[in-house]
Protein backbone atom coordinates (compact mmCIF):
# COMPACT_ATOMS: atom_id res chain seq x y z
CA UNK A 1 -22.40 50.95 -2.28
CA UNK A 2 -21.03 53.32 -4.94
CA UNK A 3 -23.39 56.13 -3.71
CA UNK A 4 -22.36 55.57 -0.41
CA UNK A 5 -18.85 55.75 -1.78
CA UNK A 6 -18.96 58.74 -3.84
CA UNK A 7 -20.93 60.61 -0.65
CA UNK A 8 -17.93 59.88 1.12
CA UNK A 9 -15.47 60.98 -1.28
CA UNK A 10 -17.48 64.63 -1.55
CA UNK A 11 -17.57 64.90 2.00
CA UNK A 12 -13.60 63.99 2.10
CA UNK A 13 -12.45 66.33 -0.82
CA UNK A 14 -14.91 69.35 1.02
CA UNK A 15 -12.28 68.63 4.37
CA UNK A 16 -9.38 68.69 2.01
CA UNK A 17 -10.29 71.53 -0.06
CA UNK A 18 -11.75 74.30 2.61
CA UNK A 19 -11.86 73.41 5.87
CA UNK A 20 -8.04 71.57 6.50
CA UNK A 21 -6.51 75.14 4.45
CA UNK A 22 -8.66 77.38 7.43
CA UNK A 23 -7.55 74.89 10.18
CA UNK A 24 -3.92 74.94 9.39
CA UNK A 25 -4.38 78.97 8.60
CA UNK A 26 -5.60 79.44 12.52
CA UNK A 27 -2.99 76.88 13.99
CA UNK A 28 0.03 78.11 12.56
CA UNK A 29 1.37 81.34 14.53
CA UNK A 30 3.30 83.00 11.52
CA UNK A 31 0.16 83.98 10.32
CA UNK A 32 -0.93 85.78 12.49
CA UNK A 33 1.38 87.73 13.26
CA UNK A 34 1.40 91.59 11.97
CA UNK A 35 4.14 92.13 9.14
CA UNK A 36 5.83 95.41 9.16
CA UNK A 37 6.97 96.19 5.39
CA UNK A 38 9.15 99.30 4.27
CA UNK A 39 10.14 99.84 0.90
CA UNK A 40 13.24 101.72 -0.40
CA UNK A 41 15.10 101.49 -3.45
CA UNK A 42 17.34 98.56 -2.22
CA UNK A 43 14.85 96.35 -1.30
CA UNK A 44 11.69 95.58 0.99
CA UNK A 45 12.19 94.94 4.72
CA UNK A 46 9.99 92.78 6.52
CA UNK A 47 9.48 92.92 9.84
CA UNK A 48 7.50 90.69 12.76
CA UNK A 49 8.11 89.37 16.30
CA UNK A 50 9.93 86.68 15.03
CA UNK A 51 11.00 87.77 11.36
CA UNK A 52 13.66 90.82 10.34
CA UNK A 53 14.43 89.91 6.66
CA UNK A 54 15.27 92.00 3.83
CA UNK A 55 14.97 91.24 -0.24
CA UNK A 56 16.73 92.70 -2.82
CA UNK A 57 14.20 94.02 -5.39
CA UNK A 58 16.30 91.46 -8.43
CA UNK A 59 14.83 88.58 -6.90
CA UNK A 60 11.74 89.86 -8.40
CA UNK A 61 10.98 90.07 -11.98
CA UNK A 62 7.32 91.32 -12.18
CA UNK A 63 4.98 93.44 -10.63
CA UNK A 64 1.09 91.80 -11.18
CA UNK A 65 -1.54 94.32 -9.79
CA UNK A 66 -5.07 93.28 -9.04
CA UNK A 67 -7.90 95.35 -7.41
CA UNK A 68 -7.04 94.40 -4.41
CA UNK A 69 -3.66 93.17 -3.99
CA UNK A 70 0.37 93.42 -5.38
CA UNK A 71 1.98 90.14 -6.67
CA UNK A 72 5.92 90.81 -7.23
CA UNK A 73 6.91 87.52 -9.09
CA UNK A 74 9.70 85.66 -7.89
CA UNK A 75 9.80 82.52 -10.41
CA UNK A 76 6.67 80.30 -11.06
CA UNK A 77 3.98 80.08 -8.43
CA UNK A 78 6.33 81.86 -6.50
CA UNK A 79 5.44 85.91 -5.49
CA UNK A 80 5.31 88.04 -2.44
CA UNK A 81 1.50 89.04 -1.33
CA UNK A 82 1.19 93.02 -0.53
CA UNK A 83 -2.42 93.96 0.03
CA UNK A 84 -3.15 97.81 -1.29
CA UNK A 85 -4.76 98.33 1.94
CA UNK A 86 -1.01 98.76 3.11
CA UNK A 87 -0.58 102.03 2.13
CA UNK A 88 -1.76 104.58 3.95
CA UNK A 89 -2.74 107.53 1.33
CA UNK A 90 -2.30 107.97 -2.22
CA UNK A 91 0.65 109.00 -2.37
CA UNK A 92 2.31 106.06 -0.79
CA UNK A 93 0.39 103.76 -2.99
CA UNK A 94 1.98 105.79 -6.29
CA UNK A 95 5.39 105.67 -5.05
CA UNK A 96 6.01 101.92 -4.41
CA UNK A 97 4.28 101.79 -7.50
CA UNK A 98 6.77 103.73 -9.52
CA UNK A 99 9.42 102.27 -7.20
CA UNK A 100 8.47 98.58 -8.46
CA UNK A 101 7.95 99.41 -11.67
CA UNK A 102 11.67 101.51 -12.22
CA UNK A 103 13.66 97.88 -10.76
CA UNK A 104 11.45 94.79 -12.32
CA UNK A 105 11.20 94.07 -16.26
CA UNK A 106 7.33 94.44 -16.37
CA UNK A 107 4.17 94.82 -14.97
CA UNK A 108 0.65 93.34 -15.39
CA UNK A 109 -3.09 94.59 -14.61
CA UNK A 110 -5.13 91.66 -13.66
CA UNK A 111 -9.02 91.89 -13.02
């Protein structure tokens, strides 16, 4: 009975932990939708079908860089998501970088 049980429980927490996330990822239309982001020295402006917002760049306070991806920290377990493979050339890259980097109090290289 309790290796029927814990079978049961693996399978479960396997549903929980990768397949519900990919179902819910698929079903919900926001994501996949095609965001539209331009940067200027007021803010960022996002852009999709159903979306025209704009943020301020205070609401940030950090910029967190990975190899891949741009974190600007909003609070705890709170950030905005900009993959690197958003900007077009080099150049673009560099100047949101020194664009972040002259507005928030810091910035952090993670591997």
């Amino acid at each position: 009975v309790a290796a029927g049980v814990a079978i049961f429980a693996l399978i479960a927490g396997c549903a929980l932990y990768f397949y519900i996330p990919a179902y819910k990822f698929r079903a919900t239309a926001k994501y996949q939708e095609t965001y539209h982001l331009a940067f200027s020295k007021d803010g960022i402006e996002f852009k999709t079908t159903t979306i025209h917002s704009e943020l301020k760049w205070d609401v940030y306070s950090e910029l967190w860089e990975s190899n891949d991806f741009y974190f600007l920290i909003q609070a705890p377990r709170m950030y905005t998501l900009i993959p690197k493979r958003t900007f077009t050339d080099p150049a673009a890259k560099q100047a949101f970088e020194e664009m972040a980097l002259a507005r928030l109090k810091s910035a952090k290289h993670m591997v």
